[in-house]
C-alpha atoms as a PDB file:
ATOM      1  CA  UNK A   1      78.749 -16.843-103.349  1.00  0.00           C
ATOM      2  CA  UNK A   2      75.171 -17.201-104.271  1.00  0.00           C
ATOM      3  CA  UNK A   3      73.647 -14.929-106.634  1.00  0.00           C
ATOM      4  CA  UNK A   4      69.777 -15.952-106.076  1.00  0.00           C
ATOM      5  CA  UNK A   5      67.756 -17.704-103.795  1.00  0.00           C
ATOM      6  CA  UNK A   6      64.693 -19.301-105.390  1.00  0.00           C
ATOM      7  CA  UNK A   7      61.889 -20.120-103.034  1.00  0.00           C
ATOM      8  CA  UNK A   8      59.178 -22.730-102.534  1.00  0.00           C
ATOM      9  CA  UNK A   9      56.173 -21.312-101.024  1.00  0.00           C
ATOM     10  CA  UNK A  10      53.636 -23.317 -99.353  1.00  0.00           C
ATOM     11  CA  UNK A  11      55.851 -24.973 -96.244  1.00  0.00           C
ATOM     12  CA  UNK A  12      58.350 -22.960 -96.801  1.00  0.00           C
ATOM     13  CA  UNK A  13      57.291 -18.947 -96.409  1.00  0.00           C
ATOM     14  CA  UNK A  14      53.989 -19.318 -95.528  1.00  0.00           C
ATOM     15  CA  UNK A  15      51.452 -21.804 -94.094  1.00  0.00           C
ATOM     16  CA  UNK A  16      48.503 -21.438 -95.798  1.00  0.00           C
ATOM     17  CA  UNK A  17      46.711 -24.767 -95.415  1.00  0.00           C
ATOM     18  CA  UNK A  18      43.668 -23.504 -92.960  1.00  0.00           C
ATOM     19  CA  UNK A  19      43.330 -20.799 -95.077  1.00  0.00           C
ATOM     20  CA  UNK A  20      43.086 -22.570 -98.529  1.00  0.00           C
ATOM     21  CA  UNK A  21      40.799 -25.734 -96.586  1.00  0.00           C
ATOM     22  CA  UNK A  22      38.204 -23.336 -95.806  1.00  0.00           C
ATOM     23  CA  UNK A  23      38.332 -21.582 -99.278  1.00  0.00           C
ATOM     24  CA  UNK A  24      37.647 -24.815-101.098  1.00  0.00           C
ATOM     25  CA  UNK A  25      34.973 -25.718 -98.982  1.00  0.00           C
ATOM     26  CA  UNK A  26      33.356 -22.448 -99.106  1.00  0.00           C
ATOM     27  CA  UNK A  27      34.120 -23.109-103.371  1.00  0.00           C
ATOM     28  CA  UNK A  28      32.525 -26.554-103.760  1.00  0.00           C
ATOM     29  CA  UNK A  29      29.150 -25.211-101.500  1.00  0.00           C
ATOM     30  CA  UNK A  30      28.926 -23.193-104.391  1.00  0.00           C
ATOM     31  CA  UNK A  31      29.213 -25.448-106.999  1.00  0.00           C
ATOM     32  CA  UNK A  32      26.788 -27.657-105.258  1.00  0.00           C
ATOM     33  CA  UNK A  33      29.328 -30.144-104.568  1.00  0.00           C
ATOM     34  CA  UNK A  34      28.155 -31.782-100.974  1.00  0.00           C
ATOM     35  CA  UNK A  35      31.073 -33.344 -98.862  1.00  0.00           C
ATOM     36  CA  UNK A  36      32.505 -32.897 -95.573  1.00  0.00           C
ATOM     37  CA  UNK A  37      34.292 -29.429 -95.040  1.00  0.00           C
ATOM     38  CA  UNK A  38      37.925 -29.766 -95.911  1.00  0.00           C
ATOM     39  CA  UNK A  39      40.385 -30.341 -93.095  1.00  0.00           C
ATOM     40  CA  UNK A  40      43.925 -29.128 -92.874  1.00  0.00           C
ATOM     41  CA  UNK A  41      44.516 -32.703 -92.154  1.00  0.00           C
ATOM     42  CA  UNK A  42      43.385 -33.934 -95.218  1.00  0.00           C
ATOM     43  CA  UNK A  43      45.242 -31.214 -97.095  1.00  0.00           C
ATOM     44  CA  UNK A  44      48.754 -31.340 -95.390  1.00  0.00           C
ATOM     45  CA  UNK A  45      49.574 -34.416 -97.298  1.00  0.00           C
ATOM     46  CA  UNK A  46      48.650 -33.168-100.804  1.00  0.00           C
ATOM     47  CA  UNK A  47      50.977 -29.414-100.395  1.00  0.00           C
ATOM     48  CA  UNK A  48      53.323 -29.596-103.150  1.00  0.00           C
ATOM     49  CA  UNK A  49      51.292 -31.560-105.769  1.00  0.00           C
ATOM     50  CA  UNK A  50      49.850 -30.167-108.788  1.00  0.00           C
ATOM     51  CA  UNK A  51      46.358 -29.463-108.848  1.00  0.00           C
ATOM     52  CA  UNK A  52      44.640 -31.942-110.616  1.00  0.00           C
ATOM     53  CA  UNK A  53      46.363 -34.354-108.101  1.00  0.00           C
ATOM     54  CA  UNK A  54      45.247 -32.754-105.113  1.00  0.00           C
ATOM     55  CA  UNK A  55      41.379 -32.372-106.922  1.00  0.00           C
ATOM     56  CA  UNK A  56      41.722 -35.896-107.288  1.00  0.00           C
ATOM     57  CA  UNK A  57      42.277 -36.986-103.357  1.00  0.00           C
ATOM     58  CA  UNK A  58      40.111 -34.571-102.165  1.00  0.00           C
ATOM     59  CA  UNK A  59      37.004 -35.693-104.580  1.00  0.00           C
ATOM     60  CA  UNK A  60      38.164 -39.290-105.748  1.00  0.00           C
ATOM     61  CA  UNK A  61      34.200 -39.783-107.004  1.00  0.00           C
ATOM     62  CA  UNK A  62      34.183 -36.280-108.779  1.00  0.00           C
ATOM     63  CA  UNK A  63      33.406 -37.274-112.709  1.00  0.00           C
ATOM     64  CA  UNK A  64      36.532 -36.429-114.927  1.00  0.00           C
ATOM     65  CA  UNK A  65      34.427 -33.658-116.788  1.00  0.00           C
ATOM     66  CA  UNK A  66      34.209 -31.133-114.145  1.00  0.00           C
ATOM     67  CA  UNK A  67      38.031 -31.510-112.539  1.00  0.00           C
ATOM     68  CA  UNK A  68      38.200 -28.026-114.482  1.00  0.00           C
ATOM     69  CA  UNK A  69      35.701 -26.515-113.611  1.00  0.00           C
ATOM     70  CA  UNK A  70      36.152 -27.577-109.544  1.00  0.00           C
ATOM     71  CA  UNK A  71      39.444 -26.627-110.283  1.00  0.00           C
ATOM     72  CA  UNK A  72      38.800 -22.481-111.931  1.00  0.00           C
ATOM     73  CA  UNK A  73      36.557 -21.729-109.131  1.00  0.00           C
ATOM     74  CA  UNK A  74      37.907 -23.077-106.075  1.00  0.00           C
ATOM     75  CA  UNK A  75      41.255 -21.626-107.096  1.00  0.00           C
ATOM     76  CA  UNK A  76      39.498 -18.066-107.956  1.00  0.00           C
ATOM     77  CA  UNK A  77      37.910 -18.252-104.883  1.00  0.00           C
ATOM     78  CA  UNK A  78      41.131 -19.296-102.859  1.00  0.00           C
ATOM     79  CA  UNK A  79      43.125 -16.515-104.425  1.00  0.00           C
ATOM     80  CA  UNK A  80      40.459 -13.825-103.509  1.00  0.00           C
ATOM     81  CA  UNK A  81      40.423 -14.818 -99.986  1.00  0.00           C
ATOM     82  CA  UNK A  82      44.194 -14.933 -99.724  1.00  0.00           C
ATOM     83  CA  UNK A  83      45.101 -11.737-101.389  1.00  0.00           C
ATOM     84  CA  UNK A  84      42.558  -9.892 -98.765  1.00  0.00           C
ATOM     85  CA  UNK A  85      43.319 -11.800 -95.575  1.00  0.00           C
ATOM     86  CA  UNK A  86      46.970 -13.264 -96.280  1.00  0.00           C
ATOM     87  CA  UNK A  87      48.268 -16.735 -94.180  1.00  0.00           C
ATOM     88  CA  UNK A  88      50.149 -17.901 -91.397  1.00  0.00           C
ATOM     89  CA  UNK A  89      53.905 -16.502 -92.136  1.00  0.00           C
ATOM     90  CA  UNK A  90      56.370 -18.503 -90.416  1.00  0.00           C
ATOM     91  CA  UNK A  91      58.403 -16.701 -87.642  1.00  0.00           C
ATOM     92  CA  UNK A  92      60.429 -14.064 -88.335  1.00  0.00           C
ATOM     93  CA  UNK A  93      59.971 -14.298 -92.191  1.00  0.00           C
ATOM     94  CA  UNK A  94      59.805 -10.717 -92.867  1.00  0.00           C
ATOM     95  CA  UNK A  95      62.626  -9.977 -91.141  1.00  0.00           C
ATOM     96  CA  UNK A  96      64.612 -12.646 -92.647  1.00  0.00           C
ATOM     97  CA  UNK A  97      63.712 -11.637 -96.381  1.00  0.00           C
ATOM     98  CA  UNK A  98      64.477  -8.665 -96.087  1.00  0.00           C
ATOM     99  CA  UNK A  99      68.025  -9.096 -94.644  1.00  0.00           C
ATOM    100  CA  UNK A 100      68.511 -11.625 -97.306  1.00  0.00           C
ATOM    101  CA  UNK A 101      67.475  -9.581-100.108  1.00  0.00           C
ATOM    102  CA  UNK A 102      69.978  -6.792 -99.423  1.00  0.00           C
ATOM    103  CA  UNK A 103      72.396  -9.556-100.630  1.00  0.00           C
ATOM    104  CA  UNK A 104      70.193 -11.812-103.357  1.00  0.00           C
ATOM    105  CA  UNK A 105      67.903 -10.988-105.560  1.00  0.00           C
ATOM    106  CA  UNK A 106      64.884 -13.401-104.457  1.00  0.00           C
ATOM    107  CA  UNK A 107      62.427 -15.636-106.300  1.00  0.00           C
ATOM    108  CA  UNK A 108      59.352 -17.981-105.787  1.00  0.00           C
ATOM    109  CA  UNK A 109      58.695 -20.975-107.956  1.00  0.00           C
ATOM    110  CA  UNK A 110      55.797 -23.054-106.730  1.00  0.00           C
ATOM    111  CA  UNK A 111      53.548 -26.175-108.044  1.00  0.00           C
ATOM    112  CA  UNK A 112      50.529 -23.552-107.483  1.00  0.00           C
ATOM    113  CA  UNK A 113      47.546 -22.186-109.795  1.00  0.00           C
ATOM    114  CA  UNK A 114      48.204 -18.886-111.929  1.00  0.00           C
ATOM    115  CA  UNK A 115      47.473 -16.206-109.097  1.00  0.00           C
ATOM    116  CA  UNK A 116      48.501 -18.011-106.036  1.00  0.00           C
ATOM    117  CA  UNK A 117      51.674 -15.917-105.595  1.00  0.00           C
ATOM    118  CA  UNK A 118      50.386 -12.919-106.578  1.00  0.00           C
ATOM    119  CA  UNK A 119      47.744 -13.343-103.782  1.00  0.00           C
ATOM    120  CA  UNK A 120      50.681 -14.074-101.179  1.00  0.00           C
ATOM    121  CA  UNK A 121      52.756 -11.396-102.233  1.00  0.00           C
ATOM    122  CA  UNK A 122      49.367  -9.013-101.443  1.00  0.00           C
ATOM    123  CA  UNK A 123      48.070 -10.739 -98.613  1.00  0.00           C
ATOM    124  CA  UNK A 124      51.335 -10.590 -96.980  1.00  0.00           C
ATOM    125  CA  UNK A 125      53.424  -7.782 -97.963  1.00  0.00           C
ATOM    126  CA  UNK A 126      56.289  -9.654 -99.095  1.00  0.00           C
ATOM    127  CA  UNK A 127      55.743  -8.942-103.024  1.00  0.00           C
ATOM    128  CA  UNK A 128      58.410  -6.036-102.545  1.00  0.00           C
ATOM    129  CA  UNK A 129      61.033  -8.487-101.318  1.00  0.00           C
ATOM    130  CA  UNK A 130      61.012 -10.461-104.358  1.00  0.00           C
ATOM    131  CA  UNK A 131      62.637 -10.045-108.372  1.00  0.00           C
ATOM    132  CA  UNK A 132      60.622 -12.658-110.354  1.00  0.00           C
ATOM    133  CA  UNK A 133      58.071 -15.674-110.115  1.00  0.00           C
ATOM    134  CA  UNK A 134      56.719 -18.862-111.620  1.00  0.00           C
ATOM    135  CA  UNK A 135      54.298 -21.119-111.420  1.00  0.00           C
ATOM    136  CA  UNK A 136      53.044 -24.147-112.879  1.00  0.00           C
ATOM    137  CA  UNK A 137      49.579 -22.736-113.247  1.00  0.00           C
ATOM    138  CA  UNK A 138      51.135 -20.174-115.568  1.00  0.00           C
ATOM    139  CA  UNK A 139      52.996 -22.017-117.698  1.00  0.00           C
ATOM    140  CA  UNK A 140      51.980 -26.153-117.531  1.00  0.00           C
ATOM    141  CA  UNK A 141      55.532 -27.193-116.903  1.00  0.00           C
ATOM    142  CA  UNK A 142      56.714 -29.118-113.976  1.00  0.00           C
ATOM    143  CA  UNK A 143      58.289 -27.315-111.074  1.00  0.00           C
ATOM    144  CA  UNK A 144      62.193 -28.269-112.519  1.00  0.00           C
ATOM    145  CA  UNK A 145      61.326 -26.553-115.539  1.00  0.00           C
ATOM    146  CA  UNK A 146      59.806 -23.720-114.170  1.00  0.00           C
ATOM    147  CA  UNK A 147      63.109 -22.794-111.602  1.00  0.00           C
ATOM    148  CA  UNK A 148      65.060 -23.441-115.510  1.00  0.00           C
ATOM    149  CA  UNK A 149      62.809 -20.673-116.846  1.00  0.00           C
ATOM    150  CA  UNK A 150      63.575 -18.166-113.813  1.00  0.00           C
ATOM    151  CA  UNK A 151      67.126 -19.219-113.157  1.00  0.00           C
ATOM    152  CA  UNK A 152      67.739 -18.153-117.000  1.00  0.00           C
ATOM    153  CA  UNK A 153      65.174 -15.238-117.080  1.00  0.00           C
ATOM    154  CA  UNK A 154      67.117 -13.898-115.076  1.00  0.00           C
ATOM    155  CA  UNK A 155      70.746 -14.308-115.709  1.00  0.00           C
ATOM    156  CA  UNK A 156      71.558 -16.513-112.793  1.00  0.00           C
ATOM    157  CA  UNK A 157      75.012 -17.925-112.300  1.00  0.00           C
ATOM    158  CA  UNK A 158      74.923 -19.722-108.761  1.00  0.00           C
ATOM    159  CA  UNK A 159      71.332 -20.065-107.483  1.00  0.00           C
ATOM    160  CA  UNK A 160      69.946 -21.920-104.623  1.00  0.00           C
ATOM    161  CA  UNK A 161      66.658 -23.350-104.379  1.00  0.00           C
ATOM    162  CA  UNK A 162      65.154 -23.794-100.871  1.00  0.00           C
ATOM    163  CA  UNK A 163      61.981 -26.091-100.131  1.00  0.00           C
ATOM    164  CA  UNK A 164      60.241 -28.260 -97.753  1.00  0.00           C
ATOM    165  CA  UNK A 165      59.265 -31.415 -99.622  1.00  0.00           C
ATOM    166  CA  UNK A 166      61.052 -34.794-101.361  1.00  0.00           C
ATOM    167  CA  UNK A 167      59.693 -33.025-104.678  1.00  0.00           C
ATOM    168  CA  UNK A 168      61.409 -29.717-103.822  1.00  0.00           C
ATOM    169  CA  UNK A 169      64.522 -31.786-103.842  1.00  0.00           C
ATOM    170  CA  UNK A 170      64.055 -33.588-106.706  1.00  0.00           C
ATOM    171  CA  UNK A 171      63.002 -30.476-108.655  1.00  0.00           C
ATOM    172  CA  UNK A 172      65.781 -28.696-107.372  1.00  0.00           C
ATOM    173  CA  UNK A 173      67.943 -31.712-108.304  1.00  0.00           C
ATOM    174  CA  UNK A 174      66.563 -32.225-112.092  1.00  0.00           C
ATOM    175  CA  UNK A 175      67.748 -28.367-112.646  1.00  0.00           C
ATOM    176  CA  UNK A 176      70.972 -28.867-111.342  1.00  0.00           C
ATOM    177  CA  UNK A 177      70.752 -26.478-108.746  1.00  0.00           C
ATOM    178  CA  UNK A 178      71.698 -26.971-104.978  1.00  0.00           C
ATOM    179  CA  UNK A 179      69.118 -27.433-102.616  1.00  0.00           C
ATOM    180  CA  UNK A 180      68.617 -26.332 -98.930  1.00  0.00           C
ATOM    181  CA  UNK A 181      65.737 -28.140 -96.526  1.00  0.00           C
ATOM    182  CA  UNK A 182      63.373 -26.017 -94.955  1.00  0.00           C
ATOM    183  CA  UNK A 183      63.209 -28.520 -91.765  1.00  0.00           C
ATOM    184  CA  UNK A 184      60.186 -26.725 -90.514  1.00  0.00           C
ATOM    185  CA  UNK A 185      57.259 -27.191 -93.599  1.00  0.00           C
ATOM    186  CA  UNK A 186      55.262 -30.249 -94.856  1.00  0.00           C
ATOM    187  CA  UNK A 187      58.342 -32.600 -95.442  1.00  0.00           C
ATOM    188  CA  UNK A 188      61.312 -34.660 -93.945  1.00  0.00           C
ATOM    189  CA  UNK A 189      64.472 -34.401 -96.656  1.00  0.00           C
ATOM    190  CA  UNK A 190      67.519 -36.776 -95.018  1.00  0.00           C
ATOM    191  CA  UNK A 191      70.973 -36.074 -95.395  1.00  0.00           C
ATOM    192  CA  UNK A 192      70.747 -32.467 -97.497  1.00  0.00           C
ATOM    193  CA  UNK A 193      71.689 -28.648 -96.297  1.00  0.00           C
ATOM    194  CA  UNK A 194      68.652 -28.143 -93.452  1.00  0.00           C
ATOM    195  CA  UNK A 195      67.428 -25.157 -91.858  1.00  0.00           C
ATOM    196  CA  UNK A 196      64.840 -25.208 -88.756  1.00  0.00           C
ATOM    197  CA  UNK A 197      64.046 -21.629 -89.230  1.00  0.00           C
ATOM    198  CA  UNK A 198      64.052 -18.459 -92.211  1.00  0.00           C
ATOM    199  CA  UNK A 199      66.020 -16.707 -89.872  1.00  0.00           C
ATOM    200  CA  UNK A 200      69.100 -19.773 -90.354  1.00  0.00           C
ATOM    201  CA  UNK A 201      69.065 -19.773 -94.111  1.00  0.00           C
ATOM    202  CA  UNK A 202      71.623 -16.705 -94.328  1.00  0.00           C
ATOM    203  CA  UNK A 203      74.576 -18.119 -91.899  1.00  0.00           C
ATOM    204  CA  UNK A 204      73.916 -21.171 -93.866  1.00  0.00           C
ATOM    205  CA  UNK A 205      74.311 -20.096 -97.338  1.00  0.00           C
ATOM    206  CA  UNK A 206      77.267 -17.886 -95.886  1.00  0.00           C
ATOM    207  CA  UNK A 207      78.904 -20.871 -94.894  1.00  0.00           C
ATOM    208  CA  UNK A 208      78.168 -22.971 -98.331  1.00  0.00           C
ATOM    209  CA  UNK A 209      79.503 -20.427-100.339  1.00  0.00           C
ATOM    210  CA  UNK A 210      82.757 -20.575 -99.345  1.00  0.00           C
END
């Protein structure tokens, strides 16, 4: 049996993508950056990746000097706006977390800035369903790294990791932990454990850890 599930979170509990498009916009205005408002289009592609990445797609002319500063305030700005009007939580989320935690303890571990899960644990309630976090904006490392750090934080025998991209796999993969597909976020993952819904992940890690 399982003793923790460790969570993705953008694609996988939460779609945030409107959300965080029209933060950024609303961030650059005020840095005086002029472009076209950011789409959820243009953003769907880059969930997952680390921020300077996504910075880099988004504003491929922006000069190299201010990728930090874009970065510090569109984040701070995102974070605010999250953590007081939450995202789009996939269906029946709550419900599912909180059935699942009466069995695992529960973690996130995401490619996000320092603050990002904070802000989704406010903005949606779900903070109280969860043990322990990480993030690559708090610590630099890589997203395998970071599940490492939680998986031996916290005394983990037999975790699961459950995510929505190729790079959730491979993460998942590099820290030798099994992985399950959320079939529903940003990303197609062939021939792995799949689940079309939160409210499937329970049966299904019933049934693997037999």
């Amino acid at each position: 049996m399982f003793d923790g599930i460790l969570f993705d979170l953008d694609g996988t509990l939460w779609n945030a993508v409107p959300q965080v498009a029209k933060s950024w916009t609303l961030g650059l205005e005020q840095l005086g950056i002029r472009r076209a408002p950011i789409t959820s289009e243009e953003l769907f592609p880059c969930m997952g990746l680390l921020l300077p990445d996504i910075v880099a797609r988004l504003l491929p002319e922006l000069p190299p000097e201010r990728m930090e500063e874009v970065i510090s305030h569109c984040c701070a700005v995102e974070n605010d706006h999250l953590a007081r009007h939450g995202a789009e939580l996939y269906p029946g989320a709550e419900e599912a977390l909180a059935s699942l935690n009466k069995k695992y303890s529960l973690f996130v571990v995401s490619n996000c800035e320092k603050g990002y899960i904070e802000a989704y644990f406010q903005g949606s309630g779900m903070g109280k369903y969860f043990t322990d976090f990480e993030s690559a904006g708090n610590t630099g490392l890589p997203k395998s790294e970071n599940i490492g750090l939680v998986i031996r934080r916290n005394g983990l025998k037999k975790p699961v990791y459950v995510g929505d991209t190729p790079l959730d796999h491979r993460s998942a993969s590099q820290a030798g932990v099994p992985f399950v597909h959320a079939a529903y976020g940003f990303g197609r993952v062939e021939e792995v454990p799949a689940i079309q819904s939160l409210g499937e992940l329970e049966g299904l890690l019933e049934e693997l850890g037999r």
